[in-house]
C-alpha atoms as a PDB file:
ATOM      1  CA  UNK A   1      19.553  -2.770 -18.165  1.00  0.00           C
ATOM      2  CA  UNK A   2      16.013  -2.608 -19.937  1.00  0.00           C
ATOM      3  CA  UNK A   3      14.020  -1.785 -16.624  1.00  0.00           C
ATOM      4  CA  UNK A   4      15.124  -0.109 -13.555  1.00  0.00           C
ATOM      5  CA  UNK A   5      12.943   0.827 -11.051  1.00  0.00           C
ATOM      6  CA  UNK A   6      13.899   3.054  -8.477  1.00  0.00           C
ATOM      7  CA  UNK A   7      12.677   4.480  -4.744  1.00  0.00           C
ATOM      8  CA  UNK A   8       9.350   3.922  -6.237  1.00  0.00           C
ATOM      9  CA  UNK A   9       6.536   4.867  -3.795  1.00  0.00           C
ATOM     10  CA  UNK A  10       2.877   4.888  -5.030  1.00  0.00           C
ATOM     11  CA  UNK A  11       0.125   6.235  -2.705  1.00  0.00           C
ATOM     12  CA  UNK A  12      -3.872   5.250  -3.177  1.00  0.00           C
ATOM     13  CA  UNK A  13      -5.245   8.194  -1.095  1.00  0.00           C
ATOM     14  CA  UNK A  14      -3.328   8.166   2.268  1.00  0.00           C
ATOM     15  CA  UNK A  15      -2.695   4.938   2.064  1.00  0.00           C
ATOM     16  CA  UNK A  16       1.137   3.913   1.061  1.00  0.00           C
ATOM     17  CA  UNK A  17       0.666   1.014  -1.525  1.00  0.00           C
ATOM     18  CA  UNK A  18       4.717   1.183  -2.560  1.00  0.00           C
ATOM     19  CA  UNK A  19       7.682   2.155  -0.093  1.00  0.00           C
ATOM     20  CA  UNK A  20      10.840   2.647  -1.447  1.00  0.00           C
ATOM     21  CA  UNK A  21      11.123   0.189  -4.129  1.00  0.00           C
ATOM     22  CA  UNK A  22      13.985  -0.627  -6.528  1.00  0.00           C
ATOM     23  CA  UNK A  23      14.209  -3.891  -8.928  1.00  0.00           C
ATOM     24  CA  UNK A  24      16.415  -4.298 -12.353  1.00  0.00           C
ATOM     25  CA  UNK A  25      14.761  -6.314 -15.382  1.00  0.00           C
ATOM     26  CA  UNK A  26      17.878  -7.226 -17.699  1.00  0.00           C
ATOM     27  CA  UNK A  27      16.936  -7.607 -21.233  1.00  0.00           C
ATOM     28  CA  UNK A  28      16.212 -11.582 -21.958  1.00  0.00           C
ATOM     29  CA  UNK A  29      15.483 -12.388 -18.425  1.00  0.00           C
ATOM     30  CA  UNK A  30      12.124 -13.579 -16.778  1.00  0.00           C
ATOM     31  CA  UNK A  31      11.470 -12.253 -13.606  1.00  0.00           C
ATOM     32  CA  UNK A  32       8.862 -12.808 -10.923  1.00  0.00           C
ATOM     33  CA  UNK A  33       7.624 -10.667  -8.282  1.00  0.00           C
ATOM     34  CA  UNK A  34       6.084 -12.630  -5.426  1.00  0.00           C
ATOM     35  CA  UNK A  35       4.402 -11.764  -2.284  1.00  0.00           C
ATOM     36  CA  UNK A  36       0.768 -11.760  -0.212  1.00  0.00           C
ATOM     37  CA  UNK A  37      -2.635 -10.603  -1.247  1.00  0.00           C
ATOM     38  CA  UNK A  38      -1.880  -6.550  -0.752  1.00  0.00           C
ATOM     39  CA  UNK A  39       1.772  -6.521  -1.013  1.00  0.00           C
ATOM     40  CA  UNK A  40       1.771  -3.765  -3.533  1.00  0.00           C
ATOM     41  CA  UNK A  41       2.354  -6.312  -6.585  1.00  0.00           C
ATOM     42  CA  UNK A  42      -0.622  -5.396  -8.944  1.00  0.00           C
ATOM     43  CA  UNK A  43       0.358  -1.949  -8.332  1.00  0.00           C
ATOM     44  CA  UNK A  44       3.716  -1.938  -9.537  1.00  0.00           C
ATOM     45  CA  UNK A  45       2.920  -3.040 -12.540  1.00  0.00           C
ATOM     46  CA  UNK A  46       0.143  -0.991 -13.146  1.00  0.00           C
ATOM     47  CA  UNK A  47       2.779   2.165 -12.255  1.00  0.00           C
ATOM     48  CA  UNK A  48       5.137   0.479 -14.580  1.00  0.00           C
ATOM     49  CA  UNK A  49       2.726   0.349 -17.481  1.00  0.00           C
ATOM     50  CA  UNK A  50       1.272   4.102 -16.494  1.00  0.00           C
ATOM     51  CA  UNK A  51      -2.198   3.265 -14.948  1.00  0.00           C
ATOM     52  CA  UNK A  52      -0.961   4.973 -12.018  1.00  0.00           C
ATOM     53  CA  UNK A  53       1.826   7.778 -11.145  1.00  0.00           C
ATOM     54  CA  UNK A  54       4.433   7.448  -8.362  1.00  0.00           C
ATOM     55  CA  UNK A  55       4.556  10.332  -6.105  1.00  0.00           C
ATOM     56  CA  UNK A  56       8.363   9.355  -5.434  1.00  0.00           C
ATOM     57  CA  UNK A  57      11.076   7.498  -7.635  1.00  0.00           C
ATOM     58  CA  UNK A  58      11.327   6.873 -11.180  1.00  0.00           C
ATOM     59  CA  UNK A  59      10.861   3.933 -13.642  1.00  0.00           C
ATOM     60  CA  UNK A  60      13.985   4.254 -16.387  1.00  0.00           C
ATOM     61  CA  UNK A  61      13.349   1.459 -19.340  1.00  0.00           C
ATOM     62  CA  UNK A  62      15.746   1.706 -21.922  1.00  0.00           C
ATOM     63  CA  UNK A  63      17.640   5.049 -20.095  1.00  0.00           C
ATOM     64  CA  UNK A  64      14.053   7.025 -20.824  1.00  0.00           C
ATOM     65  CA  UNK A  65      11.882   7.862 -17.377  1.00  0.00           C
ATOM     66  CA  UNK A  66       8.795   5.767 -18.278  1.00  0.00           C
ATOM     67  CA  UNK A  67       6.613   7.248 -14.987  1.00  0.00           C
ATOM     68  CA  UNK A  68       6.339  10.389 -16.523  1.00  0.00           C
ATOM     69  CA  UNK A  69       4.768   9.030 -20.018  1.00  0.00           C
ATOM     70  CA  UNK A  70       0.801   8.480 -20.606  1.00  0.00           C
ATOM     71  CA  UNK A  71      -0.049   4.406 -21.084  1.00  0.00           C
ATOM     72  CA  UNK A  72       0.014   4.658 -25.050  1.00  0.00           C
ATOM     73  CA  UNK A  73       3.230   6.328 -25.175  1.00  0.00           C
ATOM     74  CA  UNK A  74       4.465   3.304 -22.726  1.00  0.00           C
ATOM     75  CA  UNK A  75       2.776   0.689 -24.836  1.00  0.00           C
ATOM     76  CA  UNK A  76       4.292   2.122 -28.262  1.00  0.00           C
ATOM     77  CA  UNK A  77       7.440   2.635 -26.191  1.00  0.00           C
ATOM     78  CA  UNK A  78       7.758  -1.896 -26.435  1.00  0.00           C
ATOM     79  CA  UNK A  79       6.029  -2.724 -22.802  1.00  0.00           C
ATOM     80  CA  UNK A  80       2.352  -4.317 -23.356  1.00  0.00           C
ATOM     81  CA  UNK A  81       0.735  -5.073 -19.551  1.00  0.00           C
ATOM     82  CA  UNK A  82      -1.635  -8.495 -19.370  1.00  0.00           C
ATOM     83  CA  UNK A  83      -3.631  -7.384 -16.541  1.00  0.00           C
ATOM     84  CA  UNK A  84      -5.020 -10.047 -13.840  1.00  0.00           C
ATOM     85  CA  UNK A  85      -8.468 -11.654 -13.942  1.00  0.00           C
ATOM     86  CA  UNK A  86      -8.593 -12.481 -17.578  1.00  0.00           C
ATOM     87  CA  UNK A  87     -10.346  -9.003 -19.122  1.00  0.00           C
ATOM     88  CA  UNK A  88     -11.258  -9.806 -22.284  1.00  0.00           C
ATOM     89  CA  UNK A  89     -13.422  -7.560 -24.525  1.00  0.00           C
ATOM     90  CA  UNK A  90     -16.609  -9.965 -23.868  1.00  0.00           C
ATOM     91  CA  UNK A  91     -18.687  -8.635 -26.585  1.00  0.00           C
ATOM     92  CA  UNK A  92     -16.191  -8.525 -29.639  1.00  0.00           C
ATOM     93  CA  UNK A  93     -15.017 -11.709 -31.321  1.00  0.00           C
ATOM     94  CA  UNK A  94     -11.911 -13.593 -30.337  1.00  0.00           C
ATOM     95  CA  UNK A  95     -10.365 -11.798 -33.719  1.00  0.00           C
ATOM     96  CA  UNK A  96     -11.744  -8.510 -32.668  1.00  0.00           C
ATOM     97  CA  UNK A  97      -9.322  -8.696 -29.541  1.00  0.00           C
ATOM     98  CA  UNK A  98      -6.571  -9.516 -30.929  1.00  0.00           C
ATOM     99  CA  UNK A  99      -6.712  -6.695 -33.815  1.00  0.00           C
ATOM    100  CA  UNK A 100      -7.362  -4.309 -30.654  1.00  0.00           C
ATOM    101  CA  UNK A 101      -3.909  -5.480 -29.166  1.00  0.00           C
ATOM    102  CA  UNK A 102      -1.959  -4.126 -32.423  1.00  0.00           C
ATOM    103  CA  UNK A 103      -3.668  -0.824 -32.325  1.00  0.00           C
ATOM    104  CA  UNK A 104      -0.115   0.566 -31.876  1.00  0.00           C
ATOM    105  CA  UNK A 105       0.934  -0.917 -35.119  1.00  0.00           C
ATOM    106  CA  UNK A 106       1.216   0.996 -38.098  1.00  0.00           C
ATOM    107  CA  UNK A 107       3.313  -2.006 -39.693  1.00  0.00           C
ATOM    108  CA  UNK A 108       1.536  -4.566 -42.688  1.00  0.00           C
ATOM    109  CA  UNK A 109       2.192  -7.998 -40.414  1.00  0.00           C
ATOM    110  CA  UNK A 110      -0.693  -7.422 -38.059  1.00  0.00           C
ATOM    111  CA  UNK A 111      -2.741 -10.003 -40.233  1.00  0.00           C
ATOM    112  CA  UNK A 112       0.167 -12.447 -40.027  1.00  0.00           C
ATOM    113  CA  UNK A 113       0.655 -12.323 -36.675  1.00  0.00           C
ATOM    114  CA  UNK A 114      -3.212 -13.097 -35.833  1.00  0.00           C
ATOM    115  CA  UNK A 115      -2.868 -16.189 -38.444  1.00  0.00           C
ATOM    116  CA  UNK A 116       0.336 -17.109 -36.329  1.00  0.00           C
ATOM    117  CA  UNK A 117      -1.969 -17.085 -33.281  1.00  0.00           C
ATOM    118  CA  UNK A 118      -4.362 -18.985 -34.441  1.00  0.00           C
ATOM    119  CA  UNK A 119      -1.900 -21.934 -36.039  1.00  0.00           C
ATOM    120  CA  UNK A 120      -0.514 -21.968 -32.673  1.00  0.00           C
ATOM    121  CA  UNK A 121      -3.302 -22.309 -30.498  1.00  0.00           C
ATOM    122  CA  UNK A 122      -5.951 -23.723 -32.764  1.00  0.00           C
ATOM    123  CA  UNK A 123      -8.837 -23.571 -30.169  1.00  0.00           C
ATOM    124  CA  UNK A 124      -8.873 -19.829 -30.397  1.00  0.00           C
ATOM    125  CA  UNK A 125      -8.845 -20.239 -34.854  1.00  0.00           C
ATOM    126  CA  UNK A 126     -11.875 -22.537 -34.006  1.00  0.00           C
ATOM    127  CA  UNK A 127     -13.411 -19.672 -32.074  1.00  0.00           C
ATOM    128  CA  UNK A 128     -12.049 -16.375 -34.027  1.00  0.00           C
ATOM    129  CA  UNK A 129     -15.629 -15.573 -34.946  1.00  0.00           C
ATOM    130  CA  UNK A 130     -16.833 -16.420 -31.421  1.00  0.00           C
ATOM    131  CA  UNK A 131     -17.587 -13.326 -28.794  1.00  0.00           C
ATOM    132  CA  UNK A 132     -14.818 -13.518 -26.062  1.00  0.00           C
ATOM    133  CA  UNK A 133     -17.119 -13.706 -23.435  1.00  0.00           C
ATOM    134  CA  UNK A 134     -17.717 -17.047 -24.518  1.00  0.00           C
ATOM    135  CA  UNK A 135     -15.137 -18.783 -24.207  1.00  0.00           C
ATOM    136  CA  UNK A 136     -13.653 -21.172 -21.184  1.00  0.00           C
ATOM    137  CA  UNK A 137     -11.488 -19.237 -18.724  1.00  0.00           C
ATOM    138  CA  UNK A 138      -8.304 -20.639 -19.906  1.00  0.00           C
ATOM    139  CA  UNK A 139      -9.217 -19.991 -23.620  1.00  0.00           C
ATOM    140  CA  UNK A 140      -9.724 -16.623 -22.693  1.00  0.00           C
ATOM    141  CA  UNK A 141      -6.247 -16.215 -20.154  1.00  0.00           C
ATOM    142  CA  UNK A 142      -4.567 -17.489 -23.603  1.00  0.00           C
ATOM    143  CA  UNK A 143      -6.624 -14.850 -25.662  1.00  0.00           C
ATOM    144  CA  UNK A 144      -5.494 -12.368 -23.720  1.00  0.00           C
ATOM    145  CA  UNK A 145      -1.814 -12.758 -23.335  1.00  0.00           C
ATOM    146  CA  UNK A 146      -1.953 -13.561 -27.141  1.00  0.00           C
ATOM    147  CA  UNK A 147      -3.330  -9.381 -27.664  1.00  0.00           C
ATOM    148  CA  UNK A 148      -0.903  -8.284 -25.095  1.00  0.00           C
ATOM    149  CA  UNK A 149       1.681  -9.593 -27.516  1.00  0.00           C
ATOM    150  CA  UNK A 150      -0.046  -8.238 -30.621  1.00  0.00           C
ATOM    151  CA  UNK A 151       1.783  -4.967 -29.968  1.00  0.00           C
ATOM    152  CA  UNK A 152       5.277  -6.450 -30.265  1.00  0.00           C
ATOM    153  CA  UNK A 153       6.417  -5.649 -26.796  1.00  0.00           C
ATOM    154  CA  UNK A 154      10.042  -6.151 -25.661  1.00  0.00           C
ATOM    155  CA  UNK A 155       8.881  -6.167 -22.039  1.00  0.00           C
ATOM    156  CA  UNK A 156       5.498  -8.210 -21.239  1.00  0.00           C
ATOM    157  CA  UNK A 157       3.837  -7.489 -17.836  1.00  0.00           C
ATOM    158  CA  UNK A 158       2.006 -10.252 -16.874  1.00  0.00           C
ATOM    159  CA  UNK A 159      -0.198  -9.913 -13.722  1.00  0.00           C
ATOM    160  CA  UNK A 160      -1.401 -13.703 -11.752  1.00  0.00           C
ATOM    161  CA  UNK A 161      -1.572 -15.510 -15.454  1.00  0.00           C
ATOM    162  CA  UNK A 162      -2.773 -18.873 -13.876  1.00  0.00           C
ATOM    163  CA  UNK A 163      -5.506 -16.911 -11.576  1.00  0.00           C
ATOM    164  CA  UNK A 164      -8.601 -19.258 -11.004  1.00  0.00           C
ATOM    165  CA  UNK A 165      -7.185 -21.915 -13.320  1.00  0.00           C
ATOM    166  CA  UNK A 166      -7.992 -25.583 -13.823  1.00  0.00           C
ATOM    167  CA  UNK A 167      -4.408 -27.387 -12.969  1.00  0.00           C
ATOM    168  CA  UNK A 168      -4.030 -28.668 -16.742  1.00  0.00           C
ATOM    169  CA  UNK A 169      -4.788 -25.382 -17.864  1.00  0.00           C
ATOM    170  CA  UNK A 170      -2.303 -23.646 -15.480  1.00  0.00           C
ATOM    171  CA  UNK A 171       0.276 -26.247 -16.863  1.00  0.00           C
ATOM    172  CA  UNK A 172      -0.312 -25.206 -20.222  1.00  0.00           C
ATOM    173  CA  UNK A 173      -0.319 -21.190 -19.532  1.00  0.00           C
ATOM    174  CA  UNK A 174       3.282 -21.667 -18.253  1.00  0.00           C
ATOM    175  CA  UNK A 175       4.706 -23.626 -21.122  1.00  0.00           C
ATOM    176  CA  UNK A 176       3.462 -20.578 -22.987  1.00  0.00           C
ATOM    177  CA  UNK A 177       5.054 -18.033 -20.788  1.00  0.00           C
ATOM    178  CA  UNK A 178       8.316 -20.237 -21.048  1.00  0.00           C
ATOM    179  CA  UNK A 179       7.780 -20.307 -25.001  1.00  0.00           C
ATOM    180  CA  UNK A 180       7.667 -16.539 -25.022  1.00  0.00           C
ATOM    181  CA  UNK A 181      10.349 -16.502 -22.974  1.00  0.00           C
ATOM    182  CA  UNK A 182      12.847 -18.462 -25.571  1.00  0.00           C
ATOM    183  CA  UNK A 183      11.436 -16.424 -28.234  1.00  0.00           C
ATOM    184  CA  UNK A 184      13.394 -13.510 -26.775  1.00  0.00           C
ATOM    185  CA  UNK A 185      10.356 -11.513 -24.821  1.00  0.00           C
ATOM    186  CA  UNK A 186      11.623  -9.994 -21.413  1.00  0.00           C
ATOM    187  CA  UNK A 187       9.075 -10.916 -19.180  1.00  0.00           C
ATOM    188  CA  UNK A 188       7.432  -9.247 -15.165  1.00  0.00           C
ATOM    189  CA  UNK A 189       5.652 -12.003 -13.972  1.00  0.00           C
ATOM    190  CA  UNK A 190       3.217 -11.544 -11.159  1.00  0.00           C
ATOM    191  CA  UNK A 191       2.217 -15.450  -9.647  1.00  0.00           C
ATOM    192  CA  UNK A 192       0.691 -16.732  -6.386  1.00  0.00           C
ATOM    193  CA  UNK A 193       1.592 -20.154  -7.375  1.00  0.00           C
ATOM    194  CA  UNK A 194       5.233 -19.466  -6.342  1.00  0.00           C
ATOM    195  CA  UNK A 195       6.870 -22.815  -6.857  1.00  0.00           C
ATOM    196  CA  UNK A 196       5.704 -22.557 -10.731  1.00  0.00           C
ATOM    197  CA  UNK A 197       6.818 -19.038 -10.802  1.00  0.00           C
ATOM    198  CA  UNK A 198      10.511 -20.036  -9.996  1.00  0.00           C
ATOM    199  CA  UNK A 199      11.223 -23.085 -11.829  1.00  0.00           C
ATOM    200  CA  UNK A 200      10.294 -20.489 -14.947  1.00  0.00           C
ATOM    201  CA  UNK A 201      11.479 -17.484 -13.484  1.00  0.00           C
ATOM    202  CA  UNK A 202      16.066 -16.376 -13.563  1.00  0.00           C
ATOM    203  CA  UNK A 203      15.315 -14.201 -10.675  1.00  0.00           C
ATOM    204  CA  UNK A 204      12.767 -12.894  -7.827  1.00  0.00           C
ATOM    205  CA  UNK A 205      11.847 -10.497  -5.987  1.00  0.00           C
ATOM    206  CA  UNK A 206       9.762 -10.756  -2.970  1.00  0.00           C
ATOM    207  CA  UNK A 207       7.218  -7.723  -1.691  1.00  0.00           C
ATOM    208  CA  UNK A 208       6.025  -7.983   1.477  1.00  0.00           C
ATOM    209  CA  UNK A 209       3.571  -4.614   2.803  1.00  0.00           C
ATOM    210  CA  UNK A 210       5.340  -2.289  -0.142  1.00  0.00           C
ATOM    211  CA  UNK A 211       8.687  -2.873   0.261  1.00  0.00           C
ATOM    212  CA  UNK A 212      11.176  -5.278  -1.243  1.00  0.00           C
ATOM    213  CA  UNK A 213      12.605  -7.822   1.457  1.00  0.00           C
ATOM    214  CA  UNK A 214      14.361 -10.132  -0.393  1.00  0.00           C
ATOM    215  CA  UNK A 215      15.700 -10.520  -4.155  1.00  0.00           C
ATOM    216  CA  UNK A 216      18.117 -13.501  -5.494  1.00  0.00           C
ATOM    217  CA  UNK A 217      18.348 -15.965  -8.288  1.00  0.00           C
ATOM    218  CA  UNK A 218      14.875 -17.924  -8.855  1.00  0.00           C
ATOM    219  CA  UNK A 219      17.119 -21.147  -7.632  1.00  0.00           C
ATOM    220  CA  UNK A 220      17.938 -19.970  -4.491  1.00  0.00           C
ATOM    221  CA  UNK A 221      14.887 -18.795  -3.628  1.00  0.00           C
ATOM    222  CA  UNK A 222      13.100 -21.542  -4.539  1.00  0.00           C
ATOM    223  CA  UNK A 223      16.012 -23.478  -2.045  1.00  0.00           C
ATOM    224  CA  UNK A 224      15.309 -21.181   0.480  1.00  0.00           C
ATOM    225  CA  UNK A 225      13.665 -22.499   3.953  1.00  0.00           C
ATOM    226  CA  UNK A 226      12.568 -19.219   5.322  1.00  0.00           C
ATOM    227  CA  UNK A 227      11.067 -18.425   1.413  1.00  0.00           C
ATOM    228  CA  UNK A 228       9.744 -22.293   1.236  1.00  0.00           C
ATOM    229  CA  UNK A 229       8.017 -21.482   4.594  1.00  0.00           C
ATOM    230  CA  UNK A 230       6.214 -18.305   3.589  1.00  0.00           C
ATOM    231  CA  UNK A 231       5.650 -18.732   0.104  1.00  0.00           C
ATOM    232  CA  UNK A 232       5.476 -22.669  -0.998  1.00  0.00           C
ATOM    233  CA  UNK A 233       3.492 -24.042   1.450  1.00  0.00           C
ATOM    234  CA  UNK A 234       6.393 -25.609   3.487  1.00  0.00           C
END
């Protein structure tokens, strides 16, 4: 098992955020995690990648306890976390972000790897020179998963990717999440548009108030009346 998460509970003040909660990420597989505004989503993630500490439970990745690791030592340790809401660095250039995503890297490829970018998505090689803050919202939700993969991860967090987005652009953010997905990257995806989440997605989870309530194959959850009811819009 790459990730196992378990009897995680994460407090914000008094406040409970995270009950009790246990997943499994197998290597190779794409998961999603959906749920309501507040269901404690965002914040497993950011516990998972460090930003915050559990007061109870553990996070294993690889057989290692993770929760007990500052966020560098996480990110160097193959997880990279592409947070919600697009946060670019506005003021450095589109090249300038990526090189920050490889500051892990003490390999020679770095270079490559922004060239590879930039062949691949050719509006961000037209705009390498450009200030991030510049460019369109889905240029810049492309930018930054691109630097969240600059570190190499084996395990890519990725937080409400299509967040805001155009429909076109949404379309083309998930045949990029399904491309990193067949180039071998386990992926913890974090979608309010359900229905898109699980016709990429192997399996699910669903959060509702902190605590996992349901978990099953993305195809029979996406079959599923009671989840169609809550979650797809009928």
């Amino acid at each position: 098992m790459l990730l196992e998460v378990k009897g995680l509970s994460v407090k914000y003040g008094k406040i409970e955020a995270l009950k009790d909660v246990s997943l499994s990420v197998k290597e190779g597989e794409l998961t999603t995690l959906l749920g309501a505004n507040g269901a404690g989503k965002t914040t497993l993630l950011k516990t998972i990648s460090g930003l915050l500490k559990p007061f109870a439970g553990e996070i294993v990745y690889l057989g290692r306890r993770l929760d007990t690791l500052p966020t560098d030592a996480v990110v160097r340790a193959g997880i990279s976390h592409c947070p919600e809401g697009r946060k670019v660095f506005p003021r450095q250039t589109v090249y300038e972000n990526l090189k920050i995503g490889a500051y892990t890297r003490r390999d020679g490829e770095v270079e490559k790897d922004i060239e590879d970018f930039f062949a691949k998505f050719p509006r961000l090689g037209e705009r390498r020179n450009q200030r991030a803050g510049h460019l369109s919202g889905g240029e810049q939700q492309m930018l930054v998963i691109c630097r969240a993969l600059m570190s190499r991860p084996k395990l890519l967090l990725l937080d409400e990717p299509s967040m805001g987005l155009a429909p076109f652009v949404v379309r083309e953010v998930f045949a990029l999440i399904q491309e990193i997905h067949r180039q071998g990257v386990t992926i913890l995806l974090v979608e309010q548009n359900a229905k898109m989440a699980l016709k990429v997605a192997d399996k699910g989870y669903i959060l509702e108030v902190g605590r996992v309530v349901a978990e099953d194959s993305a195809r029979n959850l996406l079959a599923s009346e009671t989840v169609r009811k809550s979650y797809l819009g009928g």
